[in-house]
Protein backbone atom coordinates (compact mmCIF):
# COMPACT_ATOMS: atom_id res chain seq x y z
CA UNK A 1 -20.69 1.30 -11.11
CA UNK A 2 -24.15 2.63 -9.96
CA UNK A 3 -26.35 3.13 -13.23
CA UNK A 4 -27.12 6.77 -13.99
CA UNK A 5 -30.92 6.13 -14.14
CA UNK A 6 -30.67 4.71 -10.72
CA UNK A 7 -28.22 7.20 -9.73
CA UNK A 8 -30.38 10.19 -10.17
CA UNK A 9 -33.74 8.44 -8.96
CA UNK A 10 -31.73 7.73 -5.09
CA UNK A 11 -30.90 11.51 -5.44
CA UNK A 12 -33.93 13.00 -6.10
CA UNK A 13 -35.19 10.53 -3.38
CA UNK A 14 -32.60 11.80 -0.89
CA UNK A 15 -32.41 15.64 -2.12
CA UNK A 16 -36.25 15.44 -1.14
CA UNK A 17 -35.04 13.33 2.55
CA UNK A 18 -32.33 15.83 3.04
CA UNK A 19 -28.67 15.00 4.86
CA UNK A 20 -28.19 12.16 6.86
CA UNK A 21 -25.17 10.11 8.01
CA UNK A 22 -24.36 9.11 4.43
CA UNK A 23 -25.16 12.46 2.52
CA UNK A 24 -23.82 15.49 2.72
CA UNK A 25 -24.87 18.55 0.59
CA UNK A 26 -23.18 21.70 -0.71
CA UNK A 27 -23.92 24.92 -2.69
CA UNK A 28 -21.31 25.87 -5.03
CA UNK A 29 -20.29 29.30 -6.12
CA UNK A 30 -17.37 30.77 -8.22
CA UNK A 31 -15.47 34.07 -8.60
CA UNK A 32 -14.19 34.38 -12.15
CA UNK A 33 -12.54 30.45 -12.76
CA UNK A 34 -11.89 30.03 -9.30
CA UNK A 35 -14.23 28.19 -6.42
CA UNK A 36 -15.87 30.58 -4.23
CA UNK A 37 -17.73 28.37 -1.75
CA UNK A 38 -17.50 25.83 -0.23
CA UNK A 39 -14.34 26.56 1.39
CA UNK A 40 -11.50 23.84 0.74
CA UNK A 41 -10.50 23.36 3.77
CA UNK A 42 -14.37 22.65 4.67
CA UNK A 43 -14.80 20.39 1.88
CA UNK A 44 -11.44 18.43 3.10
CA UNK A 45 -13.03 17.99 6.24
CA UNK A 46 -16.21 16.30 5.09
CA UNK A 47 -14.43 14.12 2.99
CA UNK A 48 -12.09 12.95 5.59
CA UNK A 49 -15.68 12.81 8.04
CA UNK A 50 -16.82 10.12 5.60
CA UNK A 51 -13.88 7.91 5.03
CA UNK A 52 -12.73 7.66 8.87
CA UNK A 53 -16.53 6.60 9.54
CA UNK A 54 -18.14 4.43 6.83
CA UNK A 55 -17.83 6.35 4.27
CA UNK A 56 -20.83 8.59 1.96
CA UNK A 57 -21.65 11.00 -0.78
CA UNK A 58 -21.62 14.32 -1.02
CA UNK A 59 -23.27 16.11 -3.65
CA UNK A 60 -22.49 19.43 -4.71
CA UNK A 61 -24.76 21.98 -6.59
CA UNK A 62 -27.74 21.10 -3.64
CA UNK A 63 -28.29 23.66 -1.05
CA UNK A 64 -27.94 21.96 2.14
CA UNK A 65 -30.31 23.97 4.39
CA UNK A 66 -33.28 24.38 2.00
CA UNK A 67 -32.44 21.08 0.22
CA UNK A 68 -32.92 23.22 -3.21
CA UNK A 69 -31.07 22.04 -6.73
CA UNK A 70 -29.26 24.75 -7.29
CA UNK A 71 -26.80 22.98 -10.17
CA UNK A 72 -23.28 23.68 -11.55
CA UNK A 73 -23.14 26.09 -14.48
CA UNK A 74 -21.96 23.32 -17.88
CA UNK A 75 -18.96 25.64 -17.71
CA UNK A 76 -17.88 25.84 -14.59
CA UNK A 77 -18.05 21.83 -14.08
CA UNK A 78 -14.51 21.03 -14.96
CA UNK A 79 -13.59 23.82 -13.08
CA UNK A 80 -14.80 22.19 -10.09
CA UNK A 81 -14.30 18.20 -10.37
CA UNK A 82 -10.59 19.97 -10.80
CA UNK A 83 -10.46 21.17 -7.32
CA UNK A 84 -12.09 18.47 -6.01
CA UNK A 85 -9.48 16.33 -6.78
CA UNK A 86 -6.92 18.66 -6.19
CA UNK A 87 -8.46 18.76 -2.02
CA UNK A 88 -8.77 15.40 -1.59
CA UNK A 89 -5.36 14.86 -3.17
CA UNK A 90 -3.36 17.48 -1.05
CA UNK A 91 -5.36 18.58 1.26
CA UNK A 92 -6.41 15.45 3.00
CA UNK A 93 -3.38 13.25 4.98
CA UNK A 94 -2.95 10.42 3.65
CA UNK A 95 -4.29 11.58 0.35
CA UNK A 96 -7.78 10.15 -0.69
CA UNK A 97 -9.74 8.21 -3.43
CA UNK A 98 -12.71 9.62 -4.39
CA UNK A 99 -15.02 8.18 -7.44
CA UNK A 100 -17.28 11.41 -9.06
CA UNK A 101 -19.78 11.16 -11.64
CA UNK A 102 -21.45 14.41 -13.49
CA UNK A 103 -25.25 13.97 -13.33
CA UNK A 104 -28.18 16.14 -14.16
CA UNK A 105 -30.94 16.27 -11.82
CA UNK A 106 -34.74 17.86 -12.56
CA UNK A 107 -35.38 20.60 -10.38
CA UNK A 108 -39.46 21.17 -9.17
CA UNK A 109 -40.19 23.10 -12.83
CA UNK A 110 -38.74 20.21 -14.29
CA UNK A 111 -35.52 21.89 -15.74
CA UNK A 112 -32.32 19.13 -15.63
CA UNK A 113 -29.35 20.60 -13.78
CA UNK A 114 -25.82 19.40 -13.50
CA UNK A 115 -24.54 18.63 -9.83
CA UNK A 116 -21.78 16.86 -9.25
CA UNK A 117 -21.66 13.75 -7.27
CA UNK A 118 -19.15 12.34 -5.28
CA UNK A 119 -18.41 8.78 -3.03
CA UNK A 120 -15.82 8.52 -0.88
CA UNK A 121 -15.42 4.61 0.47
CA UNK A 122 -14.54 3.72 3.97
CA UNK A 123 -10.92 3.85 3.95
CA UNK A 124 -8.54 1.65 5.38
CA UNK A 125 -6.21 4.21 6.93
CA UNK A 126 -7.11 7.30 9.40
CA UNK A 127 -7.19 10.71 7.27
CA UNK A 128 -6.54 13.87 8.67
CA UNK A 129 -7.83 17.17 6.99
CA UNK A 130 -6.84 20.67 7.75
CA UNK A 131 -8.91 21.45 11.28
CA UNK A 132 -7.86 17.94 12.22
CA UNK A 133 -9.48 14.68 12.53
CA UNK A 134 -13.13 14.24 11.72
CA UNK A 135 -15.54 11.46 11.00
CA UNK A 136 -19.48 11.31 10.56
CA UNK A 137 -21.87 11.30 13.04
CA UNK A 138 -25.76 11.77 11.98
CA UNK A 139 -25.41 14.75 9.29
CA UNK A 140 -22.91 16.61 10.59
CA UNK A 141 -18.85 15.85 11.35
CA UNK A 142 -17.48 16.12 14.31
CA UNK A 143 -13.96 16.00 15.25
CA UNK A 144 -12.79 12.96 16.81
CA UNK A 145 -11.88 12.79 21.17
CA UNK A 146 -8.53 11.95 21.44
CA UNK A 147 -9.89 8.78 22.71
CA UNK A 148 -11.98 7.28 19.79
CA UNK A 149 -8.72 9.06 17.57
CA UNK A 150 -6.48 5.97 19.24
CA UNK A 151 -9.12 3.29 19.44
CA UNK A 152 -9.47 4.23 15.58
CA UNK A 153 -5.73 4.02 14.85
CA UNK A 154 -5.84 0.25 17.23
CA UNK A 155 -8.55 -0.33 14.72
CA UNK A 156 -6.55 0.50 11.38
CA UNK A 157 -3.25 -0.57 12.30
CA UNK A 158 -1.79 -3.60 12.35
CA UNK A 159 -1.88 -3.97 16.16
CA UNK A 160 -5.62 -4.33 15.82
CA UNK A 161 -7.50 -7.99 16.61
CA UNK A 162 -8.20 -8.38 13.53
CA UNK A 163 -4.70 -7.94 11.55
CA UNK A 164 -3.97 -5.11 9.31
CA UNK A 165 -3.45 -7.58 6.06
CA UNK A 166 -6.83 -9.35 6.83
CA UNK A 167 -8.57 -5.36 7.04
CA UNK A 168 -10.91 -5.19 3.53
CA UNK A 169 -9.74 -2.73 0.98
CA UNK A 170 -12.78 -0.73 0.42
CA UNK A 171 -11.70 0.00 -3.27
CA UNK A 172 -11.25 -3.36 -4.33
CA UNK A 173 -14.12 -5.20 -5.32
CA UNK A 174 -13.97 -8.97 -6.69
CA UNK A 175 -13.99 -7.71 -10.13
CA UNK A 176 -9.60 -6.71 -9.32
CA UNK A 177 -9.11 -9.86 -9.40
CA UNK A 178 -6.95 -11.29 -12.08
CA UNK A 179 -8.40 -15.17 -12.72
CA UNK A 180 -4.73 -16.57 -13.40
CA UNK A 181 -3.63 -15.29 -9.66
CA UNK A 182 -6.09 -16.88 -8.11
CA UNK A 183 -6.22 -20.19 -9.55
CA UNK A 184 -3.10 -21.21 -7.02
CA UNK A 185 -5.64 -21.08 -3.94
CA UNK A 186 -9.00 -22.75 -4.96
CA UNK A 187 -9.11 -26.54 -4.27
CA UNK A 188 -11.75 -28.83 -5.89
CA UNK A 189 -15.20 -28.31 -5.76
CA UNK A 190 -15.78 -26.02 -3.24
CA UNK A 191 -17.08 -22.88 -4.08
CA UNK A 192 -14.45 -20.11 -5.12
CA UNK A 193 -15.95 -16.89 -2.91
CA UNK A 194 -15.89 -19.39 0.50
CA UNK A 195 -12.43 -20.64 -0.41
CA UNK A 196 -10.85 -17.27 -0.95
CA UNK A 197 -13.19 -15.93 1.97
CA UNK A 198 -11.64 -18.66 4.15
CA UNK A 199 -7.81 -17.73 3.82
CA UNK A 200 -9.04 -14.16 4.05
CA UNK A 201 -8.42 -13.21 0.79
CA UNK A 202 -11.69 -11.43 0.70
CA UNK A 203 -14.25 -10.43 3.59
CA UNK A 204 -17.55 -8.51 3.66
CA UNK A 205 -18.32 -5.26 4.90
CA UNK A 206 -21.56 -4.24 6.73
CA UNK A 207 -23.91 -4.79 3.87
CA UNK A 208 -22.37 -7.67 3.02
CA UNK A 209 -20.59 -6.82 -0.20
CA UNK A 210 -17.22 -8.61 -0.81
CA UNK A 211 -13.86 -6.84 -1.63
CA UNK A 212 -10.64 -7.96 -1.15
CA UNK A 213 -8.56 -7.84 2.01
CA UNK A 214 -4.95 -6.40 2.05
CA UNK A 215 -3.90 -9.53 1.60
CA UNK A 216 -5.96 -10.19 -1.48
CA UNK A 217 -4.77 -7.13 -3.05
CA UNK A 218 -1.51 -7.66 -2.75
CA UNK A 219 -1.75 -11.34 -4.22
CA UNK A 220 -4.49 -11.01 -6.11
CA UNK A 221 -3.97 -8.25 -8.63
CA UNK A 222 -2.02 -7.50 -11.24
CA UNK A 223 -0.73 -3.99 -9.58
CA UNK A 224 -1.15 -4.15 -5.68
CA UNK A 225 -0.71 -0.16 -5.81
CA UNK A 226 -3.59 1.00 -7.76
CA UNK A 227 -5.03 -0.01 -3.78
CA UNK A 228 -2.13 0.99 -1.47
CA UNK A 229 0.05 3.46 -3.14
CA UNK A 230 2.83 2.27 -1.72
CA UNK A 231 3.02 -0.93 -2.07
CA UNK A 232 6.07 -1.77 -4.58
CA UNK A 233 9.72 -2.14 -4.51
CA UNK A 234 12.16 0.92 -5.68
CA UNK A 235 15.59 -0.49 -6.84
CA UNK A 236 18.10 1.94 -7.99
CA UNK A 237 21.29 1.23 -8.78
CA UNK A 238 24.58 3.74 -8.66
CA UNK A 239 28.02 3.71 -9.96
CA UNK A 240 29.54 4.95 -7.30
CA UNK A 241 29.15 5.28 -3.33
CA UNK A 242 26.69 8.02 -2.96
CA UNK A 243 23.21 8.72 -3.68
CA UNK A 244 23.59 10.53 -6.65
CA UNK A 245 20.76 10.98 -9.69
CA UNK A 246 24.25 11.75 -12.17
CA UNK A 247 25.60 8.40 -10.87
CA UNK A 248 22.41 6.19 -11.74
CA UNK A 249 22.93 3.59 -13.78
CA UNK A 250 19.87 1.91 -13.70
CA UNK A 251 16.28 1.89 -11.99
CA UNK A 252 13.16 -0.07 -11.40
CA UNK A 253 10.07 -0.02 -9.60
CA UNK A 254 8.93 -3.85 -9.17
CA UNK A 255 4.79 -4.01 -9.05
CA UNK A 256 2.96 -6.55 -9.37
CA UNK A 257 1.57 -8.75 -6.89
CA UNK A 258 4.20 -9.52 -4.19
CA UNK A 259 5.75 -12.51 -5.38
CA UNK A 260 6.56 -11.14 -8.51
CA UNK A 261 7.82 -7.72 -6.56
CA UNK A 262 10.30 -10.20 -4.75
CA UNK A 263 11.51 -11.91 -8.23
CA UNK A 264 11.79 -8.86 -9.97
CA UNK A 265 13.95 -7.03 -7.48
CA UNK A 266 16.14 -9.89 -6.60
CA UNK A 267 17.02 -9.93 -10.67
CA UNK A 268 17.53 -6.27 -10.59
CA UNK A 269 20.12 -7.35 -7.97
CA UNK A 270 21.61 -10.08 -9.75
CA UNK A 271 22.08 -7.99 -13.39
CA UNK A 272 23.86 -5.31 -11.15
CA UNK A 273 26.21 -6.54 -8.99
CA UNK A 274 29.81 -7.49 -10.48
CA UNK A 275 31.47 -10.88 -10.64
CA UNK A 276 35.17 -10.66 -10.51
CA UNK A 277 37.41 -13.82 -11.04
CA UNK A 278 41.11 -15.13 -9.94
CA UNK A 279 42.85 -18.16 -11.25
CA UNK A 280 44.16 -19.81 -8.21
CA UNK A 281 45.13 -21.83 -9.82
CA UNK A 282 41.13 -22.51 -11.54
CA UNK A 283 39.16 -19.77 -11.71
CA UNK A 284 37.21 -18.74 -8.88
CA UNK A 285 33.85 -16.09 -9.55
CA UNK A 286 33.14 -13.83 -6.85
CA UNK A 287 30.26 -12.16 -6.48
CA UNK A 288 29.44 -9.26 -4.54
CA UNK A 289 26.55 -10.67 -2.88
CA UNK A 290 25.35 -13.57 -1.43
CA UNK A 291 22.27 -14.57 -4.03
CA UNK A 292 20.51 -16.69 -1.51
CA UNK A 293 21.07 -13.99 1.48
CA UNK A 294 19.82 -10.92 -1.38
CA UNK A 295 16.74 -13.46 -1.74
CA UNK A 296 15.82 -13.56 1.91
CA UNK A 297 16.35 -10.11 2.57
CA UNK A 298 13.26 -8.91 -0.10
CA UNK A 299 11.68 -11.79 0.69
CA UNK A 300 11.82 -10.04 5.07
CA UNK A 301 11.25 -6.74 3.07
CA UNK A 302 7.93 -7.72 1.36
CA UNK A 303 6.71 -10.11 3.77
CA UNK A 304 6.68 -7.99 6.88
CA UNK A 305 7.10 -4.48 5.87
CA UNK A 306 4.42 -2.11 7.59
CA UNK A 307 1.81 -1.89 4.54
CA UNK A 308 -0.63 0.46 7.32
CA UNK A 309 2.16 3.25 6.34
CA UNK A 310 0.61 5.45 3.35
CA UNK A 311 3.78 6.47 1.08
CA UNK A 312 6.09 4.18 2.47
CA UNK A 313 8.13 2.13 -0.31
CA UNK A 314 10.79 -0.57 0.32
CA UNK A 315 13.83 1.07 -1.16
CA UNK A 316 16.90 -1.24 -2.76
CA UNK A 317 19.88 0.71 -3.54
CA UNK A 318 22.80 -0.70 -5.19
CA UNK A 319 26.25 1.31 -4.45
CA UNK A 320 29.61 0.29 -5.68
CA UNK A 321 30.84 -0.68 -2.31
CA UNK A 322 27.11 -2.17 -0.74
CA UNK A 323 23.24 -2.69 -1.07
CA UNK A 324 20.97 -0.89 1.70
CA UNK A 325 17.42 -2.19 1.79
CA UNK A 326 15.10 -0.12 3.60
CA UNK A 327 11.58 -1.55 4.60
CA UNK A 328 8.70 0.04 5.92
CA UNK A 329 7.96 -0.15 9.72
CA UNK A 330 9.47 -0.23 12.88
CA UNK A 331 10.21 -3.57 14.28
CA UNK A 332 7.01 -4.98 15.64
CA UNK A 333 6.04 -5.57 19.37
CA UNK A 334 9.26 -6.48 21.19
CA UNK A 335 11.38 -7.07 18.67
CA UNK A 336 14.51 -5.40 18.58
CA UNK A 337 17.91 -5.25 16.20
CA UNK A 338 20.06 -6.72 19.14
CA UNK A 339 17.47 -9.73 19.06
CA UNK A 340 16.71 -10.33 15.36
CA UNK A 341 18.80 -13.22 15.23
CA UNK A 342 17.27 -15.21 18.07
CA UNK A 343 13.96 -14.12 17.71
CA UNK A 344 11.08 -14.05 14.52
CA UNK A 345 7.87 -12.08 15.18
CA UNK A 346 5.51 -11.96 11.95
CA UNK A 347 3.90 -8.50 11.40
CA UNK A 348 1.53 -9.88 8.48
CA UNK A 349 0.35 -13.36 9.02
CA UNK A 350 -2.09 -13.89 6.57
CA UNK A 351 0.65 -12.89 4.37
CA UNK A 352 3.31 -14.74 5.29
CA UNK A 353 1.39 -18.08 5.80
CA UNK A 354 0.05 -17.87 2.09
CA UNK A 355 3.56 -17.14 0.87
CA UNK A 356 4.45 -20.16 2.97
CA UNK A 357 1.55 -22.35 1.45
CA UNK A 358 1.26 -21.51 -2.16
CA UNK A 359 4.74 -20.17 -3.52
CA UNK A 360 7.39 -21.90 -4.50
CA UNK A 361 10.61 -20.91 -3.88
CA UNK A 362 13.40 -19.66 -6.80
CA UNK A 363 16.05 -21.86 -7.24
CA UNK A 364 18.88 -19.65 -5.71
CA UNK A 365 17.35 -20.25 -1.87
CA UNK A 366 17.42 -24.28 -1.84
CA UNK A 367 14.19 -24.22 -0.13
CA UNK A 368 10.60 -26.04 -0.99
CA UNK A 369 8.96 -22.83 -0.41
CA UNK A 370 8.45 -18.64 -1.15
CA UNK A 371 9.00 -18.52 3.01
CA UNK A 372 9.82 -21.15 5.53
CA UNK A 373 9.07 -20.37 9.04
CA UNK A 374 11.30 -22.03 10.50
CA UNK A 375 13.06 -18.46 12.10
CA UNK A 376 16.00 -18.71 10.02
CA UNK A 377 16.17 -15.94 7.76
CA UNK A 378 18.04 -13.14 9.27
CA UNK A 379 20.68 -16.15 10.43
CA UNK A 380 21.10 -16.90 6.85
CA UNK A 381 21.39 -13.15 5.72
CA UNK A 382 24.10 -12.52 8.35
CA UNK A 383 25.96 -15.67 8.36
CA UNK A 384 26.34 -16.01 4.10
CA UNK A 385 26.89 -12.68 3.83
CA UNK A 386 29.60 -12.00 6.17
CA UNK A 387 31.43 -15.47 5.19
CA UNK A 388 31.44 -13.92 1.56
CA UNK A 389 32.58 -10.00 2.22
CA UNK A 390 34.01 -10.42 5.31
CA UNK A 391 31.76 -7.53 6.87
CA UNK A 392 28.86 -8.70 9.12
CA UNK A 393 25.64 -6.62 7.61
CA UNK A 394 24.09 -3.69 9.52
CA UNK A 395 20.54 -3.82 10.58
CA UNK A 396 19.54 -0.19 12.21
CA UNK A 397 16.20 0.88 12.71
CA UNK A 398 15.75 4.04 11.56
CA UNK A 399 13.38 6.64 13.75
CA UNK A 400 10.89 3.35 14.89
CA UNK A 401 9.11 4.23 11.48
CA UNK A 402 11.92 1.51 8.55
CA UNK A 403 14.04 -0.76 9.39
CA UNK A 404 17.01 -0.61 7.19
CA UNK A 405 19.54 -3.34 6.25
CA UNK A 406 23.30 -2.80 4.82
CA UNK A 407 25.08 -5.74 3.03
CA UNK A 408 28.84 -5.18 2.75
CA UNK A 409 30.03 -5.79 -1.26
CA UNK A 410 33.07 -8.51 -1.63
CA UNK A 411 35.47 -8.09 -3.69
CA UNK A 412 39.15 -9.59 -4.95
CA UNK A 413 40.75 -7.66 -2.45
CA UNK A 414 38.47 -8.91 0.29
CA UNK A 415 36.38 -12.01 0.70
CA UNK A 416 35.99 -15.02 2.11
CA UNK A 417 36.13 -17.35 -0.98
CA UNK A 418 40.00 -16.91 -1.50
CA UNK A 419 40.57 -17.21 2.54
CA UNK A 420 38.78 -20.33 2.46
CA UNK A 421 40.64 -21.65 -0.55
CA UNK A 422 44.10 -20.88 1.03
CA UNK A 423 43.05 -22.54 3.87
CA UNK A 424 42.69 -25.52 2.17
């Protein structure tokens, strides 16, 4: 964090400049306990300007065409930091994170006034505010052609050259990471920033300060969504068929970084289901589930969900009779359902080849490692499932935006582990 001391000295230095591409200022007046000017939706638009360009500060309590401190009445100050955070929460799409500090500034008599100040970071995803979509250029925003609008989506998206999960998080600075997460990645005495740098962990913006990458943030702290919002898993599980809150009988939201997201999800899984037994004439357990085909599904889920889609969780849902796992994202480039099982197209490599490098595997999946690319996962989540409940799974994909799977529960009445002991 910017000391105050220095803090004030850059803004009497730029009050004195005036705006430019990285300043904006405002005058702020209220009626009664309510905001007067600037108008919200105005305000919502400058705050969007800055994080689809490279992000900036507005100040407020500055007039912006005479430059003149004008200040925040002490009383009114909470009043507004309120509403600030109320636009950029709600009236900015996807909703945006904004760092304020309260600083007094000498005016030319030398009298200290309050003005609030406020950075908004280049974001990672493309933010629309109520007259559309702006970003900076010079002092002043501008909305966006509908041609720089796509080349910025190519840009922030996953379909850009340089991949979504390797895109810095402008939020996340080196000091998110947590030391024992990182330990698995650095190799003897090389130094620690070029090794993480290297796997793209972490990358420099334009003045070449490091943060972490999507990647990084999702392996590298302790809760991936204090960065992108949406990156855990929901489980929920029901007593009966439908999605009911009465029905609930239990509920988790796995954080974490991913690998722990994809541990704690599959347990939720494995305290829920039911194990019912025959003697025929020894007893024989069956499960509802397939453990090792539950552990490749979230594995799919977290690997190569869309994590470019702001408020998109993976959902698990237990139901008496099934579990439906929905995960972010369309399928990506050609892929379709029909071909899943032939084909394996990796959304986030940087991901995936980490998860393939560094993670062991749990126990349950017989394999070396966290993922193994050898193409066979949705083979193994079809096959073991259907030879245990007799019902192939579903894959459908839902409105090109989530891919959802559907395993079919076994049971004594019907499954394959009694067919396959009367056939012997």
């Amino acid at each position: 964090m910017i000391d105050t001391t220095d803090l004030v000295r850059e803004l009497i230095y730029q009050i004195r400049l005036g705006e430019d591409s990285a300043y904006e200022f405002k005058s702020v007046t209220l009626k009664g306990n309510k905001v007067d000017q600037p108008g919200r939706d105005s305000v919502a638009d400058e705050l969007a300007a800055f994080a689809n360009a490279g992000g900036g500060i507005l100040v407020l309590g500055v007039a912006d065409k005479t430059r003149e401190l004008e200040g925040i009445a002490l009383a009114d100050l909470d009043i507004v930091d309120q509403w600030l955070t109320n636009i950029a929460s709600h009236a900015v799409d996807p909703p945006l994170p904004i760092e304020t500090r309260l600083v007094e500034i000498p005016n030319r008599q030398g009298e200290a006034l309050p003005v609030i100040w406020v950075r908004v970071a280049k974001s990672v995803f493309v933010h629309r505010s109520p007259h559309g979509y702006f970003h900076r250029v010079g002092s002043s925003k501008r909305e966006m052609s509908p041609e720089l609008l796509a080349r910025m989506f190519q840009q922030r998206s996953m379909v850009r050259l340089i991949r979504f999960d390797e895109q810095l998080v402008p939020q996340a600075g080196l000091d998110a990471i947590a030391p024992e997460l990182k330990a698995r990645f650095l190799r003897g005495d090389l130094p620690e920033r070029s090794q993480l740098q290297k796997l793209y962990l972490t990358a420099a913006d334009e003045s070449g300060a490091q943060h972490l990458t999507v990647s990084g943030v999702l392996l590298l702290t302790t809760r991936p969504a204090d960065y992108l919002s949406s990156a855990y898993v929901q489980c929920v599980a029901y007593s009966g068929s439908e999605r009911n809150a009465e029905f609930q009988v239990d509920a988790q939201d796995c954080d974490g970084p991913v690998d722990q997201q994809i541990r704690h999800a599959f347990n939720f899984v494995k305290r829920n289901m039911r194990v019912e037994a025959v003697k025929r004439p020894g007893r024989i357990d069956i499960p509802q589930y397939d453990l090792a085909a539950v552990f490749e599904a979230i594995v799919n889920a977290v690997a190569h969900r869309d994590y470019s889609l702001h408020g998109a969780r993976i959902r698990l849902h237990l139901f008496a009779d099934r579990l439906e796992l929905s995960t972010p994202g369309g399928l990506p480039n050609s892929l379709t359902v029909d071909s899943m099982e032939a084909n394996s197209i990796t959304r986030n490599e940087t991901l995936v080849n980490l998860l393939s490098r560094y993670y062991p595997a749990d126990p349950v999946s017989k394999r070396q490692n966290l993922i193994e690319r050898r193409g066979e996962g949705v083979p193994t989540i079809l096959a073991a499932s259907e030879r245990l409940s007799l019902r192939r799974p579903l894959y459908e994909q839902i409105d090109h935006t989530e891919l959802k799977l559907t395993l079919y529960a076994a049971s004594r009445e019907k499954n394959g582990l009694l067919a396959q002991f009367e056939a012997e």
